[in-house]
PDB file of N, CA and C in Angstrom:
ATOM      1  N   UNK A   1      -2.304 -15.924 -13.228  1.00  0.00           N
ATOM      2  CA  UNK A   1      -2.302 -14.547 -12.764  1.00  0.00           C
ATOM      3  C   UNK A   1      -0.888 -14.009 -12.638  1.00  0.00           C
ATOM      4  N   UNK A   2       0.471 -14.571 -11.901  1.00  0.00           N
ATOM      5  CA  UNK A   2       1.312 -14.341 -11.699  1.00  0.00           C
ATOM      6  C   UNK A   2       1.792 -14.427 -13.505  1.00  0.00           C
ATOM      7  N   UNK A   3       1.830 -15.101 -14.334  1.00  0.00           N
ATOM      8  CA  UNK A   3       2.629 -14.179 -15.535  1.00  0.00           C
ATOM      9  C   UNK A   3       1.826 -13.169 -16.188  1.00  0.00           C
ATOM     10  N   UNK A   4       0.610 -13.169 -15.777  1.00  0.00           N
ATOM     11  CA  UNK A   4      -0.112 -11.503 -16.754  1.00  0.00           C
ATOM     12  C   UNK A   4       0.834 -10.755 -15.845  1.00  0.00           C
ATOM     13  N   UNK A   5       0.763 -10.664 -14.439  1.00  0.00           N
ATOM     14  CA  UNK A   5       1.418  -9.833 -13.486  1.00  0.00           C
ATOM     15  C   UNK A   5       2.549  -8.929 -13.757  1.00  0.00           C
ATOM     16  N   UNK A   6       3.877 -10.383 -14.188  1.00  0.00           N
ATOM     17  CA  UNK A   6       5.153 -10.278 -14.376  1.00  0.00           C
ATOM     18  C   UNK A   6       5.080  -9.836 -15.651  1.00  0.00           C
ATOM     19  N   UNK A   7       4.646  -9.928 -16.953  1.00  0.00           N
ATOM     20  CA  UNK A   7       4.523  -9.259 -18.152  1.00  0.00           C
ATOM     21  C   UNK A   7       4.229  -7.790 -18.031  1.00  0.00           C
ATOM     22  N   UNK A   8       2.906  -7.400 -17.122  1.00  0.00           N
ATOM     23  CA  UNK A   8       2.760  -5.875 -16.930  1.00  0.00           C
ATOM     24  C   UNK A   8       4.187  -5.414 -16.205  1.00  0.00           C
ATOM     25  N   UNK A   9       4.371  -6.062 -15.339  1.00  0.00           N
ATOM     26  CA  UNK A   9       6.007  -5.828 -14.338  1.00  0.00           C
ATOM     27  C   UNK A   9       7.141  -5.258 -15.172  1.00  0.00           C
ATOM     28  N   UNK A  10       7.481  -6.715 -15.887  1.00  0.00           N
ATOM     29  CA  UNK A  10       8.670  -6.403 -17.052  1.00  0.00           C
ATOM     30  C   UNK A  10       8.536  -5.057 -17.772  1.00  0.00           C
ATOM     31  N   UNK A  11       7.402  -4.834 -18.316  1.00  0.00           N
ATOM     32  CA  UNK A  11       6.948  -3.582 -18.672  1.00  0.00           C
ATOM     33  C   UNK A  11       7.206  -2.667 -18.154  1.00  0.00           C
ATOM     34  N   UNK A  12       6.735  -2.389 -17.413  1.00  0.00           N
ATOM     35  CA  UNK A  12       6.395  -1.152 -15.979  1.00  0.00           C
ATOM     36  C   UNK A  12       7.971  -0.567 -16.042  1.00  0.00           C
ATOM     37  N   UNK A  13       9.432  -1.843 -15.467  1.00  0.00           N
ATOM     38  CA  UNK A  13      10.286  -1.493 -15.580  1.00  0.00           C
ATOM     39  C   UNK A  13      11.514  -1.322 -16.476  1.00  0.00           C
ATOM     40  N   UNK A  14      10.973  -1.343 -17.904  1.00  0.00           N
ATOM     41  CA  UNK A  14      11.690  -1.687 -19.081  1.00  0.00           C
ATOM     42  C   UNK A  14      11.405   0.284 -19.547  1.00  0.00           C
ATOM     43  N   UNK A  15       9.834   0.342 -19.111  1.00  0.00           N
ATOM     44  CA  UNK A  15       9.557   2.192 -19.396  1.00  0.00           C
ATOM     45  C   UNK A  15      10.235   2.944 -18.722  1.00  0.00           C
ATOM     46  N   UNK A  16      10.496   2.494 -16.750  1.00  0.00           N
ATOM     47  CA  UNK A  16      11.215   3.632 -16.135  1.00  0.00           C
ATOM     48  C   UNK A  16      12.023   2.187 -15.201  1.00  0.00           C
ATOM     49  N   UNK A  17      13.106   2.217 -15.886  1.00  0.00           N
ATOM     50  CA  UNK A  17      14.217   1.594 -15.353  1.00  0.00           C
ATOM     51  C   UNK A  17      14.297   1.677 -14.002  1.00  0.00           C
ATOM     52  N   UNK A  18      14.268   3.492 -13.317  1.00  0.00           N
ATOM     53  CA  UNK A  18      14.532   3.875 -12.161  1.00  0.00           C
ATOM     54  C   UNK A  18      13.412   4.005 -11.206  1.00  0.00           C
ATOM     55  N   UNK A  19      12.182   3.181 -11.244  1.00  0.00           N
ATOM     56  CA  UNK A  19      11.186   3.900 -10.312  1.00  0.00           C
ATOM     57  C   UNK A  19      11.339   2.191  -9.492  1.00  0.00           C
ATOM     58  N   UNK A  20      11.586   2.411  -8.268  1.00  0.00           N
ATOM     59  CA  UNK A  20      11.976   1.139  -7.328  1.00  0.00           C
ATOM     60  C   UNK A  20      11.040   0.488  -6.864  1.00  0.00           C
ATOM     61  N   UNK A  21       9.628   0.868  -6.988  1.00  0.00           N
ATOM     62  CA  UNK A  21       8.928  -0.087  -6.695  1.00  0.00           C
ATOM     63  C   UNK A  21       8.133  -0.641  -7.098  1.00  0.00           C
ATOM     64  N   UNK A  22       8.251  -0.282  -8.270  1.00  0.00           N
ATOM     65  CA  UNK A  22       7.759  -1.333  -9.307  1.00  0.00           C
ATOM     66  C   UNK A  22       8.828  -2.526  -9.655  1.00  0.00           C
ATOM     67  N   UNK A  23      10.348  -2.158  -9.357  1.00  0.00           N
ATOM     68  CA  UNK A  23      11.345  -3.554  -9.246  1.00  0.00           C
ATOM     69  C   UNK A  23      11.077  -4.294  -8.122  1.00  0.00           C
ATOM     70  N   UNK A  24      10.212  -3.739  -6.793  1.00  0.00           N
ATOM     71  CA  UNK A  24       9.911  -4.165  -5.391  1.00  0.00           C
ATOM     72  C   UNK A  24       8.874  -5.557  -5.768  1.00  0.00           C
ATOM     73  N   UNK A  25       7.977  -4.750  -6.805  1.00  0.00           N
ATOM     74  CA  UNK A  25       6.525  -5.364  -6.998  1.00  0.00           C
ATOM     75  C   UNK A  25       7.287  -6.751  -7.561  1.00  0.00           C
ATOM     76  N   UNK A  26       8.129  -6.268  -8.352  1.00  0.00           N
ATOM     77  CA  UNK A  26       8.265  -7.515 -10.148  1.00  0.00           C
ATOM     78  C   UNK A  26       8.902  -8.322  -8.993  1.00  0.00           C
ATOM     79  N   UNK A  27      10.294  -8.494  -7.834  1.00  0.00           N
ATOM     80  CA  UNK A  27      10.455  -8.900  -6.954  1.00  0.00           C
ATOM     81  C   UNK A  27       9.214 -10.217  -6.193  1.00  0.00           C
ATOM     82  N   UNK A  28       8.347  -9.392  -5.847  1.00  0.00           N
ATOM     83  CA  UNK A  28       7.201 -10.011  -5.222  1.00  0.00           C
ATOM     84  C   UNK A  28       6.811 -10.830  -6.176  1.00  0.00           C
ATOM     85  N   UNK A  29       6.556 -10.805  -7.343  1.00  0.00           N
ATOM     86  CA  UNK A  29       6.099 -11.862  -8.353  1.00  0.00           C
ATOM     87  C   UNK A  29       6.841 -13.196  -8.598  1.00  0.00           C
ATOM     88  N   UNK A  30       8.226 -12.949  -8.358  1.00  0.00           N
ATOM     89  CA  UNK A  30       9.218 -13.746  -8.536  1.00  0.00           C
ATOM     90  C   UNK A  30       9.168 -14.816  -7.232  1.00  0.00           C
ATOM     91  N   UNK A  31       8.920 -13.712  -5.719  1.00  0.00           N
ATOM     92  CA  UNK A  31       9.046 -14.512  -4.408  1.00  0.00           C
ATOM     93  C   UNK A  31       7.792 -15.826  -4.842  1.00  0.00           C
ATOM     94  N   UNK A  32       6.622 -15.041  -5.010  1.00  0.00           N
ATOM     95  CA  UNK A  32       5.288 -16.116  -4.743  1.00  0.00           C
ATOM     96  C   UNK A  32       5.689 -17.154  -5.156  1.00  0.00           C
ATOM     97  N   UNK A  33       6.541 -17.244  -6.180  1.00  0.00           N
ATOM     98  CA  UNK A  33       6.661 -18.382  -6.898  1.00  0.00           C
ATOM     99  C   UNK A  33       7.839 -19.289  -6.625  1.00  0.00           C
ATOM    100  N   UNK A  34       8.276 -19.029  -5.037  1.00  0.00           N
ATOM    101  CA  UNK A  34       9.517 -19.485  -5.168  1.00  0.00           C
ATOM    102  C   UNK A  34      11.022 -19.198  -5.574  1.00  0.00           C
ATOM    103  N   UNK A  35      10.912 -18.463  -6.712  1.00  0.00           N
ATOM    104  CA  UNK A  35      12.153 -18.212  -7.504  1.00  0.00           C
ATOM    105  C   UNK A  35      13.115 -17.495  -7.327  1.00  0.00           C
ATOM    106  N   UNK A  36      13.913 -17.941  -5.940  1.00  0.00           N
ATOM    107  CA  UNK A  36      14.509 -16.849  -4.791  1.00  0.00           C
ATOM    108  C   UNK A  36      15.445 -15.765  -5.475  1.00  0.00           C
ATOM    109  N   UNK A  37      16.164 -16.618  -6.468  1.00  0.00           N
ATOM    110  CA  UNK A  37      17.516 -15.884  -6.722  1.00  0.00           C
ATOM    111  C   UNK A  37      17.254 -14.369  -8.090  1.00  0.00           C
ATOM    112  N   UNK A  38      15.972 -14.688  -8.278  1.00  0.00           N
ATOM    113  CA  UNK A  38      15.038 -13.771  -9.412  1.00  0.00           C
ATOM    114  C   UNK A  38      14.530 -12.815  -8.531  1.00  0.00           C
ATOM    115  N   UNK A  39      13.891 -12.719  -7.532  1.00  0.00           N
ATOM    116  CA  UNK A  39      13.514 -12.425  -6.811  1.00  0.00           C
ATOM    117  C   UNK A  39      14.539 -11.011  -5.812  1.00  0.00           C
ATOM    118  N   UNK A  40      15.532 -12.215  -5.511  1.00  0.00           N
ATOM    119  CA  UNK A  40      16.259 -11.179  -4.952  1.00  0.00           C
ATOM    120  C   UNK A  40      17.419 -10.465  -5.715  1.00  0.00           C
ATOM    121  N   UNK A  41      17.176 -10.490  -6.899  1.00  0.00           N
ATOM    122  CA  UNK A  41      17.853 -10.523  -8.261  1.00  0.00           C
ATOM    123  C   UNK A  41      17.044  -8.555  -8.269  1.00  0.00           C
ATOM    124  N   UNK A  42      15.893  -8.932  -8.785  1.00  0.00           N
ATOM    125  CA  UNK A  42      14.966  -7.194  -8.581  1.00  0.00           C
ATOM    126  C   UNK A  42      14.821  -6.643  -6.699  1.00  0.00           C
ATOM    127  N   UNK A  43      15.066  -7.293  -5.927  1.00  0.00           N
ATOM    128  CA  UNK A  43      14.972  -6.614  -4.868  1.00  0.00           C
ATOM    129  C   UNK A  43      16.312  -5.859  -4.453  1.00  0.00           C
ATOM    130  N   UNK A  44      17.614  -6.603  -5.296  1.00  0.00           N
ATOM    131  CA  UNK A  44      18.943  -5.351  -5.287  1.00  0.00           C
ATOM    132  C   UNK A  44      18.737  -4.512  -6.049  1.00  0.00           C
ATOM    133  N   UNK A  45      17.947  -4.362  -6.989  1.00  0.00           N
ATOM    134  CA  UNK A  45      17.388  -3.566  -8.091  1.00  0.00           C
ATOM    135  C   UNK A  45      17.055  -2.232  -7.572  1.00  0.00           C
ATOM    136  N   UNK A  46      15.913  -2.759  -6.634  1.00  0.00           N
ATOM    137  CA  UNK A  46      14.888  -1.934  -5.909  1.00  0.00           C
ATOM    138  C   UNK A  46      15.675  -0.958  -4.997  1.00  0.00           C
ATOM    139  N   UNK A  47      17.108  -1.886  -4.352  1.00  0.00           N
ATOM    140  CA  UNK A  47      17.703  -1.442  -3.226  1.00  0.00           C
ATOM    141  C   UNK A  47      18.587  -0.470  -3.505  1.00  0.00           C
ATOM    142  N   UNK A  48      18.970  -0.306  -4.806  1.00  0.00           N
ATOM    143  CA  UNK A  48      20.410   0.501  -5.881  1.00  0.00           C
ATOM    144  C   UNK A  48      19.092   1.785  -5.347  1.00  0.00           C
ATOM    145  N   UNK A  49      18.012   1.627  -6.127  1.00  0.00           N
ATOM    146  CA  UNK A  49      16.983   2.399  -6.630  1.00  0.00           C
ATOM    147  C   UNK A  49      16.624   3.198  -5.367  1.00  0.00           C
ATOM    148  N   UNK A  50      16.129   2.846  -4.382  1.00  0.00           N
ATOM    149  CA  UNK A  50      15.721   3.225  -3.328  1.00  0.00           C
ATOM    150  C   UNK A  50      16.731   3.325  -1.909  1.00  0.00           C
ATOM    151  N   UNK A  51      17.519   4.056  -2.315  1.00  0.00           N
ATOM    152  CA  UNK A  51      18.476   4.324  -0.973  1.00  0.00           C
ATOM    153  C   UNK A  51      18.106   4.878   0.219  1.00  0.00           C
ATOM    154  N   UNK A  52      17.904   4.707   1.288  1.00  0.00           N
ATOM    155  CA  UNK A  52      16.948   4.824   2.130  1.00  0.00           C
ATOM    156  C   UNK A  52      16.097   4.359   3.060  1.00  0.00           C
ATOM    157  N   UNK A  53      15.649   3.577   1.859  1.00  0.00           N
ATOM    158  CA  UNK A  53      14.401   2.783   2.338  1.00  0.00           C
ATOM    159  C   UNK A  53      14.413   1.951   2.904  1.00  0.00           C
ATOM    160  N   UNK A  54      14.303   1.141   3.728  1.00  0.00           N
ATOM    161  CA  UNK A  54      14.612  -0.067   4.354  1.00  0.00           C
ATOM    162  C   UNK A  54      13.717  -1.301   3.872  1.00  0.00           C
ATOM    163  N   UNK A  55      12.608  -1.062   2.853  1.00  0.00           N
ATOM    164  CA  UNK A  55      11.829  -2.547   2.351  1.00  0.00           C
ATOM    165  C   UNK A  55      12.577  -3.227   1.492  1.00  0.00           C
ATOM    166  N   UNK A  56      13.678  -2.716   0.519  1.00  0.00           N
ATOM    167  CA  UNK A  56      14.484  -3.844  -0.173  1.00  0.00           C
ATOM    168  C   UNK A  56      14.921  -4.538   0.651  1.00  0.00           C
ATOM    169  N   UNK A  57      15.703  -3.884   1.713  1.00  0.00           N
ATOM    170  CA  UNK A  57      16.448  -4.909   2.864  1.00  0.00           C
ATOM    171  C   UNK A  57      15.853  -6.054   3.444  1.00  0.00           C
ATOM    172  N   UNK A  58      14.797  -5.387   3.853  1.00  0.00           N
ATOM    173  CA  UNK A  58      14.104  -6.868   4.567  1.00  0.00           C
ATOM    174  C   UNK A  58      13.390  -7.791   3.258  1.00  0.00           C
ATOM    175  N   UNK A  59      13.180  -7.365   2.134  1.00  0.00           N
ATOM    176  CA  UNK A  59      12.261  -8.219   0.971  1.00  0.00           C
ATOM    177  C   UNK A  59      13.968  -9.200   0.964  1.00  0.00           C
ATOM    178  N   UNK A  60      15.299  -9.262   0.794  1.00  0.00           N
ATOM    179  CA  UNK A  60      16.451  -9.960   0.600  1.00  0.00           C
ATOM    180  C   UNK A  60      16.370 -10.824   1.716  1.00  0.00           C
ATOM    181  N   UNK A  61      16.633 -10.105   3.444  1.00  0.00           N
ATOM    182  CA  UNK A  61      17.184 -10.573   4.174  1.00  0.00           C
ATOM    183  C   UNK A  61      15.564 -11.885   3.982  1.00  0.00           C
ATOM    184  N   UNK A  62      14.179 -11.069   3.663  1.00  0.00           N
ATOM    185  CA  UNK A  62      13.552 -12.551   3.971  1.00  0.00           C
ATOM    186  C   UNK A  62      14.018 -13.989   2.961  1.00  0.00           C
ATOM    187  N   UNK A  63      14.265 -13.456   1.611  1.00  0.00           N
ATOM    188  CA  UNK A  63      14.447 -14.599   0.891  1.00  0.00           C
ATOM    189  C   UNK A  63      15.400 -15.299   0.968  1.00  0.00           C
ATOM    190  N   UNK A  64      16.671 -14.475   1.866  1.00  0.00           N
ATOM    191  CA  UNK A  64      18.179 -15.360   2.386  1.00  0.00           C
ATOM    192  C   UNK A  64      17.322 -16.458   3.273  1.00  0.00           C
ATOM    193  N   UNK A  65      16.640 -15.440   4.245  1.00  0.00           N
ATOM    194  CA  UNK A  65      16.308 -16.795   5.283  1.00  0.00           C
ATOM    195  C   UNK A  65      15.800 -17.847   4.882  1.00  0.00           C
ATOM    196  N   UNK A  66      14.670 -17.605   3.660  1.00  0.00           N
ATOM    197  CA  UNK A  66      13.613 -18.651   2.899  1.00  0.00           C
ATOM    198  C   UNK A  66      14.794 -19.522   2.082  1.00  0.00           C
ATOM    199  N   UNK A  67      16.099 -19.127   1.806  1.00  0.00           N
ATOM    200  CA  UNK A  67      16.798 -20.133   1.579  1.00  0.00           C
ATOM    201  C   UNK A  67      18.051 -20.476   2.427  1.00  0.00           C
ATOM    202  N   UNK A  68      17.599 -20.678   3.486  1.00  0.00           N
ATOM    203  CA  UNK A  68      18.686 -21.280   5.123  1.00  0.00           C
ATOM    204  C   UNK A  68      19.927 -20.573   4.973  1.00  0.00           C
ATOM    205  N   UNK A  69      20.012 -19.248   4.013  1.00  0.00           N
ATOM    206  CA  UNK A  69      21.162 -18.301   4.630  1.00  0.00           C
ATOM    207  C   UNK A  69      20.970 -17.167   5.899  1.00  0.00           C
ATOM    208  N   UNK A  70      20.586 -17.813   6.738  1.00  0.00           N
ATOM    209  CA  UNK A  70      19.877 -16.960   8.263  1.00  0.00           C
ATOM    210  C   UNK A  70      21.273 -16.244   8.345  1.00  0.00           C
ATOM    211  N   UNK A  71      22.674 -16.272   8.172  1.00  0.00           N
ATOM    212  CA  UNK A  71      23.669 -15.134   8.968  1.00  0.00           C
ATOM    213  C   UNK A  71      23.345 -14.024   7.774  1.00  0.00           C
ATOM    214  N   UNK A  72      23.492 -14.393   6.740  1.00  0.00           N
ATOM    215  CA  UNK A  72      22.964 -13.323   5.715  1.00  0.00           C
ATOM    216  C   UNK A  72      21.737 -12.369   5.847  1.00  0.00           C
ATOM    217  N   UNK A  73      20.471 -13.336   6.068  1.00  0.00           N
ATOM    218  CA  UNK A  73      19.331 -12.546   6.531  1.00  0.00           C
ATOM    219  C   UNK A  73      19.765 -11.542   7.520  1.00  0.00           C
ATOM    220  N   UNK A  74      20.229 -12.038   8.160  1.00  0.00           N
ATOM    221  CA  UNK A  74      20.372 -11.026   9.704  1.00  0.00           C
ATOM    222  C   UNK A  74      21.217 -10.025   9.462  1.00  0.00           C
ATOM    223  N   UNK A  75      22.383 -10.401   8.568  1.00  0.00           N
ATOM    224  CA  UNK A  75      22.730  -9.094   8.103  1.00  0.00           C
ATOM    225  C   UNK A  75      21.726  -8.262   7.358  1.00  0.00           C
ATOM    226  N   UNK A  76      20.919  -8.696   6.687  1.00  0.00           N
ATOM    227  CA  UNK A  76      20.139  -7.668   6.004  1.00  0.00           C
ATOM    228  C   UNK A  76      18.791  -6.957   6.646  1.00  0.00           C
ATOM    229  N   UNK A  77      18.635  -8.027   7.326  1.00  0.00           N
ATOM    230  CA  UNK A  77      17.755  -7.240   8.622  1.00  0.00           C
ATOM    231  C   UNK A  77      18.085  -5.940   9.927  1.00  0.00           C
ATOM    232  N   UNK A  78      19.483  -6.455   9.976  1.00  0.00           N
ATOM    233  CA  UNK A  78      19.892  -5.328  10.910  1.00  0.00           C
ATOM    234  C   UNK A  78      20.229  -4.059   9.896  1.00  0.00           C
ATOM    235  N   UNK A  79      20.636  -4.347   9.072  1.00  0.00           N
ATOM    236  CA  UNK A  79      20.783  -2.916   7.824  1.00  0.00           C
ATOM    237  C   UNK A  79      19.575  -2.214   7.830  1.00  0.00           C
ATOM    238  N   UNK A  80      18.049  -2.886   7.480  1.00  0.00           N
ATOM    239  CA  UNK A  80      16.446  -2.660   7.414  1.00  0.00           C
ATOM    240  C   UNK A  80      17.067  -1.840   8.528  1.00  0.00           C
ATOM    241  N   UNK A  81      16.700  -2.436   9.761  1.00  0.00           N
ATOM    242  CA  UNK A  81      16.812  -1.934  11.409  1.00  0.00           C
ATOM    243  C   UNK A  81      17.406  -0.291  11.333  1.00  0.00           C
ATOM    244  N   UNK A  82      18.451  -0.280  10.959  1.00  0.00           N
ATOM    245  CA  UNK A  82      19.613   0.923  10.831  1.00  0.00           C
ATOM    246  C   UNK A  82      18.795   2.106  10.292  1.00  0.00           C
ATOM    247  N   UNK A  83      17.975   1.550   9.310  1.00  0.00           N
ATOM    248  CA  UNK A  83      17.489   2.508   8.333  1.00  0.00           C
ATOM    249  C   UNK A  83      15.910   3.116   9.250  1.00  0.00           C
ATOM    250  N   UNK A  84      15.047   2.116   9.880  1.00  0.00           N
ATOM    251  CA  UNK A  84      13.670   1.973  10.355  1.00  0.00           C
ATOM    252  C   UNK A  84      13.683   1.262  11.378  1.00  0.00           C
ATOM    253  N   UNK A  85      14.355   1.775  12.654  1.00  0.00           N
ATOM    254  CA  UNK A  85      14.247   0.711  13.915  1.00  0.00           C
ATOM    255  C   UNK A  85      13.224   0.714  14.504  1.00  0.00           C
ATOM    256  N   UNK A  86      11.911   1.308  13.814  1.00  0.00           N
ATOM    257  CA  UNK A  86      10.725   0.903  15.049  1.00  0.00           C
ATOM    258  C   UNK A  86       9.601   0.130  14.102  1.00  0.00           C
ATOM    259  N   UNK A  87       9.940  -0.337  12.790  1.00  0.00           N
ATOM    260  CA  UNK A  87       9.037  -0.887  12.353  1.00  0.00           C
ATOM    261  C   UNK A  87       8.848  -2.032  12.619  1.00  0.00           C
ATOM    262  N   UNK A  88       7.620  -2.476  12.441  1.00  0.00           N
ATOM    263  CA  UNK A  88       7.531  -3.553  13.628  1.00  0.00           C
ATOM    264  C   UNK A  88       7.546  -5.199  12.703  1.00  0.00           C
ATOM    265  N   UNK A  89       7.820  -5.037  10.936  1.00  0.00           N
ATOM    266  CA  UNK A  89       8.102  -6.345  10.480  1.00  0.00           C
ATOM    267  C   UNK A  89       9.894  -6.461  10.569  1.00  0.00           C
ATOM    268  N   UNK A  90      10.344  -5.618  10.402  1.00  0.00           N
ATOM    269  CA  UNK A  90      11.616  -5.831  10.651  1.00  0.00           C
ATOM    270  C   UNK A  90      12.197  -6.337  12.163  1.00  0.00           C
ATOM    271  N   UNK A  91      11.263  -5.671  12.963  1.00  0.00           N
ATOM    272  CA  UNK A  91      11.448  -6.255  14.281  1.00  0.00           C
ATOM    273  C   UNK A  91      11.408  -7.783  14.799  1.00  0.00           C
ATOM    274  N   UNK A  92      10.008  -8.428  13.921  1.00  0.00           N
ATOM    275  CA  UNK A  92       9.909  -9.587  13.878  1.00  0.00           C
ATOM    276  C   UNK A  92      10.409 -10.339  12.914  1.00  0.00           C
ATOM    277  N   UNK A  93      10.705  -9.797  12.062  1.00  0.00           N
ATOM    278  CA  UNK A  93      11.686 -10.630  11.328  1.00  0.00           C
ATOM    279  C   UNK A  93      13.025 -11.046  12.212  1.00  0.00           C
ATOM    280  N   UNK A  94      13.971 -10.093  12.463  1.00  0.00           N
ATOM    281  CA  UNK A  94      14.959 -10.170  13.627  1.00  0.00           C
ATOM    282  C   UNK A  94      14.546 -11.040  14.394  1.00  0.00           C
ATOM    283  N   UNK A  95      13.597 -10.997  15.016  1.00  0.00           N
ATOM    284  CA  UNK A  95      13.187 -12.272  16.534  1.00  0.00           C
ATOM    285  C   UNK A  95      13.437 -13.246  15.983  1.00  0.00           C
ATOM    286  N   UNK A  96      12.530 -13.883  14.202  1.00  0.00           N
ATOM    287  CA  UNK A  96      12.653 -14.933  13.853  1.00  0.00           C
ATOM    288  C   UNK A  96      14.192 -15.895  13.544  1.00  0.00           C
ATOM    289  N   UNK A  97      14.940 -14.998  13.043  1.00  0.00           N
ATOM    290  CA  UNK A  97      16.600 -15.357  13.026  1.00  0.00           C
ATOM    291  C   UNK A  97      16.476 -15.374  14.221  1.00  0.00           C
ATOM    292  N   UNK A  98      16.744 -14.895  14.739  1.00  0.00           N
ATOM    293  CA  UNK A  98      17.448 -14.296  16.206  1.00  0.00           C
ATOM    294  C   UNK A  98      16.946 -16.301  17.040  1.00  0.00           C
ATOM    295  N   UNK A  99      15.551 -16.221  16.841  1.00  0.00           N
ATOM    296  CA  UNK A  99      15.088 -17.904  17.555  1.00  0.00           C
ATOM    297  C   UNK A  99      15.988 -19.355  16.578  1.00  0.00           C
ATOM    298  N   UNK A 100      15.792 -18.981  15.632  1.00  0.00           N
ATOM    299  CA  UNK A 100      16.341 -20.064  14.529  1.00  0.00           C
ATOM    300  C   UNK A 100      17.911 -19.923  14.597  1.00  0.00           C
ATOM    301  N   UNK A 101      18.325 -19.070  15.456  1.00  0.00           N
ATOM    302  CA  UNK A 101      19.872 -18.930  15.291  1.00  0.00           C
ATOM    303  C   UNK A 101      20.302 -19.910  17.021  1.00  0.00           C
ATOM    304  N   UNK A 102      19.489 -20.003  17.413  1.00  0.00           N
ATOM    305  CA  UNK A 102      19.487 -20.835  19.152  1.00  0.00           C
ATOM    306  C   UNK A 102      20.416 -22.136  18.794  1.00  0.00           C
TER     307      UNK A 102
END
């Protein structure tokens, strides 16, 4: 399922270079599978793309953490924060560094 996925993906963003969440999605295809640095490879993609937004931020800061760069995550979580301080995965994301940083 995940390469029909990533084939429609590649697609999707090869037609409109600039629409960010479909680099968000192709991102997500990359996470399931592990493949952090691919992953967060289209989620700076997403983040060029989508200025604003605060879901690239936290889709990075999670895959820093998923690879034991927690001061990194947290930088990218408090950026999320800056952008959307009452959403409530960014919030818990933060707690989670924030405990793993003890």
């Amino acid at each position: 399922k995940s390469d029909h996925a990533r084939r429609y993906l590649a697609k999707a963003t090869a037609l409109d270079r600039l629409f960010g969440p479909a680099w968000l999605a192709y991102g997500h295809s990359f996470a399931v599978e592990n493949e952090h640095d691919q992953a967060m490879a289209a989620y700076f993609k997403a983040s060029q793309l989508m200025k604003g937004c605060h879901l690239p931020l936290l889709y990075i800061g999670l895959e820093c953490g998923l690879t034991n760069n927690l001061k990194l995550a947290d930088k990218f979580f408090q950026q999320a924060q800056s952008i959307a301080p009452n959403d409530a995965f960014v919030i818990h994301e933060t707690g989670v560094i924030s405990f793993y940083n003890l």
